[in-house]
C-alpha atoms as a PDB file:
ATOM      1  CA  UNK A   1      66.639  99.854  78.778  1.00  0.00           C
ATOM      2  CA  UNK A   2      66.647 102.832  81.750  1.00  0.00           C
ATOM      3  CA  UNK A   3      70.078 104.636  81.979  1.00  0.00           C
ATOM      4  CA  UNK A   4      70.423 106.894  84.456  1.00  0.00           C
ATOM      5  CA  UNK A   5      73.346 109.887  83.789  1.00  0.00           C
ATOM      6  CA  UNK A   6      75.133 111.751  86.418  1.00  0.00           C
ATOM      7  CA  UNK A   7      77.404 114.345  86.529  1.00  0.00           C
ATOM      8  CA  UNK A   8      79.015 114.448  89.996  1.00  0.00           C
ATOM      9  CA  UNK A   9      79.373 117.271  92.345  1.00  0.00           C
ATOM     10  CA  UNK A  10      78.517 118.217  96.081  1.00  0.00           C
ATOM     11  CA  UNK A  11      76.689 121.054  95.463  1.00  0.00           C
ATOM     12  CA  UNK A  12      74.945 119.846  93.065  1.00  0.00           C
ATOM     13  CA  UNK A  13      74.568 116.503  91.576  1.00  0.00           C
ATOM     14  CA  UNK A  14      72.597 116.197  87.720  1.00  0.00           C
ATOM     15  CA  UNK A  15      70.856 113.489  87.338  1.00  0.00           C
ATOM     16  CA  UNK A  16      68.752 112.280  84.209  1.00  0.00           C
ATOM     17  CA  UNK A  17      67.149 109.315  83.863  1.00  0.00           C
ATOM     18  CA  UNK A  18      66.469 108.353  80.020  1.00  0.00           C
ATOM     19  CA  UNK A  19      64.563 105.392  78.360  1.00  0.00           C
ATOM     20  CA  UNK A  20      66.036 103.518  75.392  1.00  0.00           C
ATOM     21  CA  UNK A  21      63.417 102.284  72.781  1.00  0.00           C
ATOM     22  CA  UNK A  22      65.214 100.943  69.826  1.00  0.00           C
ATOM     23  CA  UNK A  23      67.123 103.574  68.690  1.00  0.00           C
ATOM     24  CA  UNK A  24      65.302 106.428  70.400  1.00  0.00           C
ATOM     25  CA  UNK A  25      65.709 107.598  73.643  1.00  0.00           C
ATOM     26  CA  UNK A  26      62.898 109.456  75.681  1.00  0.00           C
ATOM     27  CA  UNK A  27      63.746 111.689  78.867  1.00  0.00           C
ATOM     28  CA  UNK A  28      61.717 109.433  81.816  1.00  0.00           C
ATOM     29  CA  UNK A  29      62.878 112.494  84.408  1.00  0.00           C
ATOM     30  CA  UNK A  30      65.759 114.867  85.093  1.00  0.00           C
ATOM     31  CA  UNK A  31      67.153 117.100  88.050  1.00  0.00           C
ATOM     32  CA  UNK A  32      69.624 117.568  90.149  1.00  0.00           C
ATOM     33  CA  UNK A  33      70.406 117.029  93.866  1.00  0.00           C
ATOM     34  CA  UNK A  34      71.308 120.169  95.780  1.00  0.00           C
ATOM     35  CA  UNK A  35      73.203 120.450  98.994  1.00  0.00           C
ATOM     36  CA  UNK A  36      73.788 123.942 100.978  1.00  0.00           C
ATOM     37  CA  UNK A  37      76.826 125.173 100.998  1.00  0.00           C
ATOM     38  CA  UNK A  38      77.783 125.607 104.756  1.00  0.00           C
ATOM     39  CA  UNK A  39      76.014 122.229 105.731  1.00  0.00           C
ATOM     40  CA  UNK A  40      79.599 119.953 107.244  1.00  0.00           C
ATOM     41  CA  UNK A  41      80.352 117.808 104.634  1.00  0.00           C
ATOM     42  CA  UNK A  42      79.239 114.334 106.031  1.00  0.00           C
ATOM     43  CA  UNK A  43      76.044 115.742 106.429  1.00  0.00           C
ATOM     44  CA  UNK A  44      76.103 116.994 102.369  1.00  0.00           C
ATOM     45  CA  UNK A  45      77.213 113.403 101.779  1.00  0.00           C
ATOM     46  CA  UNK A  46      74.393 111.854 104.016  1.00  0.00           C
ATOM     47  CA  UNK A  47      72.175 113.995 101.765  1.00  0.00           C
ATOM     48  CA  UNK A  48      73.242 113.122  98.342  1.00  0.00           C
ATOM     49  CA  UNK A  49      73.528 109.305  99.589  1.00  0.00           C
ATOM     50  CA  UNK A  50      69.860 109.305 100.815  1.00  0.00           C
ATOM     51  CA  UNK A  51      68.594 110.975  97.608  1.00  0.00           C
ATOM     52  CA  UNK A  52      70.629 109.090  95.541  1.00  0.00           C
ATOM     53  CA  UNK A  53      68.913 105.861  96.972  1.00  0.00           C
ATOM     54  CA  UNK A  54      65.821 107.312  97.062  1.00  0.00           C
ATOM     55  CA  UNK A  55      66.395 108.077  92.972  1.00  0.00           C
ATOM     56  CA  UNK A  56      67.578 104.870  92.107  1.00  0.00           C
ATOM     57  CA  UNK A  57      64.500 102.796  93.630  1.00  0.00           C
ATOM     58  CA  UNK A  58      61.594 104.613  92.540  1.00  0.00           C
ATOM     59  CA  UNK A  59      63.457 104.723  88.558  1.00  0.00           C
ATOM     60  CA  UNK A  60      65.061 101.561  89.097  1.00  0.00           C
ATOM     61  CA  UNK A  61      67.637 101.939  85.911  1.00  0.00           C
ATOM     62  CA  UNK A  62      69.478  98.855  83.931  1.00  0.00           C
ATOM     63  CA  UNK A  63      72.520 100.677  83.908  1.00  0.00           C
ATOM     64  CA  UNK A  64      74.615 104.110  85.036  1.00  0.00           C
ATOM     65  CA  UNK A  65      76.630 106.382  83.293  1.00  0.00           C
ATOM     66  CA  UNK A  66      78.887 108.812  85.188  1.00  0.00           C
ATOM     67  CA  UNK A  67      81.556 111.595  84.203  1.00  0.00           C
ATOM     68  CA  UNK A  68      85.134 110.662  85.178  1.00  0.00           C
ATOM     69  CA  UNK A  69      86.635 113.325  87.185  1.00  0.00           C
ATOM     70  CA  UNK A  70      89.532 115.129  86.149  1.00  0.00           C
ATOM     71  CA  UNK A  71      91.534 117.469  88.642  1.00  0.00           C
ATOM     72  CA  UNK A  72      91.700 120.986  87.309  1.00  0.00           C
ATOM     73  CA  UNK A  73      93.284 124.112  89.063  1.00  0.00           C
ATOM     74  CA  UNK A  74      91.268 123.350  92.358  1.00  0.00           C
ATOM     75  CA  UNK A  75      91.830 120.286  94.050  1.00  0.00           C
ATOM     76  CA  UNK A  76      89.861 120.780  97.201  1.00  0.00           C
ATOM     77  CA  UNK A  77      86.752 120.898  94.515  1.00  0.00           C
ATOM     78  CA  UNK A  78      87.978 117.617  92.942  1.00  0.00           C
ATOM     79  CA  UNK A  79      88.037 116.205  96.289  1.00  0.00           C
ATOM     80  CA  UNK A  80      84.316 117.514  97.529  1.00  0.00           C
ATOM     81  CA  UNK A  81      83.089 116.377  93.755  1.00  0.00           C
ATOM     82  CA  UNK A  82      84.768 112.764  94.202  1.00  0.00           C
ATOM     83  CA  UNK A  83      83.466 112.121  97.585  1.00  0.00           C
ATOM     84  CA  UNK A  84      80.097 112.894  96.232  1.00  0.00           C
ATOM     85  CA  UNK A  85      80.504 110.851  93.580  1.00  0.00           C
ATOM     86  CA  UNK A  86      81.935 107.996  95.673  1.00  0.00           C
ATOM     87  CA  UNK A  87      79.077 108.033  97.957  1.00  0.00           C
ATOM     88  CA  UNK A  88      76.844 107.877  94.318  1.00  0.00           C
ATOM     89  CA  UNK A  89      78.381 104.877  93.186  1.00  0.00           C
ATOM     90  CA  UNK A  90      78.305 103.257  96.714  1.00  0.00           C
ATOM     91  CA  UNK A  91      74.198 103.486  96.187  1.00  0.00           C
ATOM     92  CA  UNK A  92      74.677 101.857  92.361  1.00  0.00           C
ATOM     93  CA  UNK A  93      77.039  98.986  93.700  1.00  0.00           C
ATOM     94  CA  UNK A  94      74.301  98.455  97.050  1.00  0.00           C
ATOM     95  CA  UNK A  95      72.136  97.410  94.066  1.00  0.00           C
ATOM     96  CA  UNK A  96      73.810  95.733  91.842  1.00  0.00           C
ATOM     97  CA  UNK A  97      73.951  98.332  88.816  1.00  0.00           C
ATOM     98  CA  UNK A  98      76.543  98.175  86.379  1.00  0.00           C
ATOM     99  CA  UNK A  99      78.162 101.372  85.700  1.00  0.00           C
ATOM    100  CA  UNK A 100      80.345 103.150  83.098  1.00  0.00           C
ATOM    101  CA  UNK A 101      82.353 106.202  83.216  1.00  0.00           C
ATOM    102  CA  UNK A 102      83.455 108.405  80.640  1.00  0.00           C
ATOM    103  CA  UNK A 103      85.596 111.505  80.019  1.00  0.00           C
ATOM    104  CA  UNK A 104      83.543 115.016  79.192  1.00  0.00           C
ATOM    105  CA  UNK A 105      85.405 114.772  75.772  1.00  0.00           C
ATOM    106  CA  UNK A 106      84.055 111.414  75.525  1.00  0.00           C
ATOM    107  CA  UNK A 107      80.813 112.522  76.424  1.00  0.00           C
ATOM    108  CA  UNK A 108      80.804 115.560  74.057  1.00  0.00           C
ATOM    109  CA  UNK A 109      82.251 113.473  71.090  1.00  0.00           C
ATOM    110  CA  UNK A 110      79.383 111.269  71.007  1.00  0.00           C
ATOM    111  CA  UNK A 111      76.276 114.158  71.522  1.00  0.00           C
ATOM    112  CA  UNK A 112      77.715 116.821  69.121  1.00  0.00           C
ATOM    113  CA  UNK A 113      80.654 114.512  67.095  1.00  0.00           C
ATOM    114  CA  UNK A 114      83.316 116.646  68.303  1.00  0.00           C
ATOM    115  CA  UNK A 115      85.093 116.503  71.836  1.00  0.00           C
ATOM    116  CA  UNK A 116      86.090 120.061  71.735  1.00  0.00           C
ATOM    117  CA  UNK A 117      82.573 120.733  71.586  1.00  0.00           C
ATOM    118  CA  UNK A 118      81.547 123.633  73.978  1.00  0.00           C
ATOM    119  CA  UNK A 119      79.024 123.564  76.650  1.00  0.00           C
ATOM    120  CA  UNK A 120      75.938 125.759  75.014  1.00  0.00           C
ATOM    121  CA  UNK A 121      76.686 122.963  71.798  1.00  0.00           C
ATOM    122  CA  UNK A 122      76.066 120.354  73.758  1.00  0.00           C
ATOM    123  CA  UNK A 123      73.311 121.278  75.318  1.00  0.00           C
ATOM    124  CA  UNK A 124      71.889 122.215  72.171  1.00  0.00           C
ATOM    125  CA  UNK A 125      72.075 118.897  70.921  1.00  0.00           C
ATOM    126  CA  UNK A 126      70.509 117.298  74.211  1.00  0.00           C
ATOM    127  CA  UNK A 127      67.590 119.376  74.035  1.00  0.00           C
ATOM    128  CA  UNK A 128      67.322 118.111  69.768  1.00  0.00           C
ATOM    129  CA  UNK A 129      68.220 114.439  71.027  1.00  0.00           C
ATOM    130  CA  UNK A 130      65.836 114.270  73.733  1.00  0.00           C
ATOM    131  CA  UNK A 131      62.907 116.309  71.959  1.00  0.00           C
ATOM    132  CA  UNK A 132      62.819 118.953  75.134  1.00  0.00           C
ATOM    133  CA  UNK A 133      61.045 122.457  74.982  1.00  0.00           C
ATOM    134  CA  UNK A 134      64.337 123.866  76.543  1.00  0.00           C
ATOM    135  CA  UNK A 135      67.627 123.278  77.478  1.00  0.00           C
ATOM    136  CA  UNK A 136      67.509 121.766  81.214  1.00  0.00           C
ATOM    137  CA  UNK A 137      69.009 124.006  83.761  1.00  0.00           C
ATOM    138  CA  UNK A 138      70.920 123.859  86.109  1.00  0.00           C
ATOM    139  CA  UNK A 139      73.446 123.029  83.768  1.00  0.00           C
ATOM    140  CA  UNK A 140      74.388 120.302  85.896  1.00  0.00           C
ATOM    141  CA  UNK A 141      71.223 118.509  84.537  1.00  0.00           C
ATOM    142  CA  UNK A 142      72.191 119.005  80.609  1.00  0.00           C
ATOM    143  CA  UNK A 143      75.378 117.248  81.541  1.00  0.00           C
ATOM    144  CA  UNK A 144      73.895 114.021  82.930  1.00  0.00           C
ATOM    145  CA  UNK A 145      71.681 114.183  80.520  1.00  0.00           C
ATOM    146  CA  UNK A 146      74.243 114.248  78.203  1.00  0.00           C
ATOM    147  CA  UNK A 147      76.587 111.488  79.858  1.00  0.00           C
ATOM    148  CA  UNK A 148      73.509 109.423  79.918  1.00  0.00           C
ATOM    149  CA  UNK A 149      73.272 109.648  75.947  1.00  0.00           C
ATOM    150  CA  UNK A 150      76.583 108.731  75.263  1.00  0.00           C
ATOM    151  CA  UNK A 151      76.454 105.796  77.829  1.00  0.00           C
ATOM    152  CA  UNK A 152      73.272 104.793  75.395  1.00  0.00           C
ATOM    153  CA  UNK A 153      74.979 105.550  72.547  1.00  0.00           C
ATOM    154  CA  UNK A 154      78.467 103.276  73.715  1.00  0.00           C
ATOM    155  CA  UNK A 155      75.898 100.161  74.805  1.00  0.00           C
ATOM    156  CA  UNK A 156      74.286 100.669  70.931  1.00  0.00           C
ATOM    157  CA  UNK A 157      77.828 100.159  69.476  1.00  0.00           C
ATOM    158  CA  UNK A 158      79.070  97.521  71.425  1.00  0.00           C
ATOM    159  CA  UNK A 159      75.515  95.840  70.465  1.00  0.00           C
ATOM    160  CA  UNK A 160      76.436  96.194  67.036  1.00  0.00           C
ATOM    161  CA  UNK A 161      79.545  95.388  67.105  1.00  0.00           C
ATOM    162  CA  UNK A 162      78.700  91.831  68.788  1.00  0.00           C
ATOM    163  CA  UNK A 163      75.496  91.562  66.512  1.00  0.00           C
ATOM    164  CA  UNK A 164      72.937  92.018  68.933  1.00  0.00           C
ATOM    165  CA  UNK A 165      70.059  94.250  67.815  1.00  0.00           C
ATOM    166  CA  UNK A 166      69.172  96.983  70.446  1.00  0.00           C
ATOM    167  CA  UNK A 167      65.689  96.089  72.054  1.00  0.00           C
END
């Protein structure tokens, strides 16, 4: 099973793309989409679509994972990062790929085991998880990385909790 992990944002989108055999899971790729910062926002959005699309054909994944987004002290960010993601999930949906979302506590809960986890913890335990010579930077990258672990780790549960044996 491919799942493909994103953590939203217009500037930059990470991305990671990892392959679940059994009960391991092996990086396939990882990176992040970048958009500059005084291109007009429809034409950032064009950008991140037409990568995104680009992405999703050549890795073709079974299934998406993608942080929820949570407003924090600046809203017009929220609003940049949920257009971008909109314009993400409009590429998934075009194809037919299912998609869950999950909370960065979520996320962090089920990499470290604790969703107060910080940020250097987690990407610790991506680089351990994933067997990587280093900790994948931008840290936009760690983060779908990470996101796409925990989506692996949710669709292991829910296996075993129905009976059916991860393939």
């Amino acid at each position: 099973m491919r799942v493909l992990g994103i953590d939203p944002g217009i500037a930059i989108m990470g991305f990671g793309f990892v392959d679940q055999i059994g009960h391991r899971l092996v990086p396939v790729q990882y990176g992040c989409i970048q958009t500059e910062a005084n291109t007009p926002t429809e034409q950032r959005l064009v950008q991140i679509y037409e990568a995104s699309c680009a992405l999703l054909d050549k890795y073709e994944p079974q299934t998406i994972a993608v942080e929820k987004l949570f407003f924090n002290k600046n809203v017009t960010n929220a609003f940049s990062v949920g257009q971008a993601r909109g314009v993400f999930l409009l590429a998934a949906a075009q194809r037919g790929i299912p998609v869950g979302e999950y909370t960065p506590m979520q996320v962090k809960q089920s990499v470290v085991g604790y969703g107060g986890a910080e940020k250097q913890q987690v990407q610790e335990m991506v680089k351990r998880l994933l067997k990587l010579s280093a900790v994948p930077k931008p840290d936009d990258v760690a983060d779908a990385l990470a996101v796409a672990i925990c989506h692996a780790h949710s669709m292991n549960l829910t296996e075993r909790m129905n009976g059916v044996k991860p393939s």
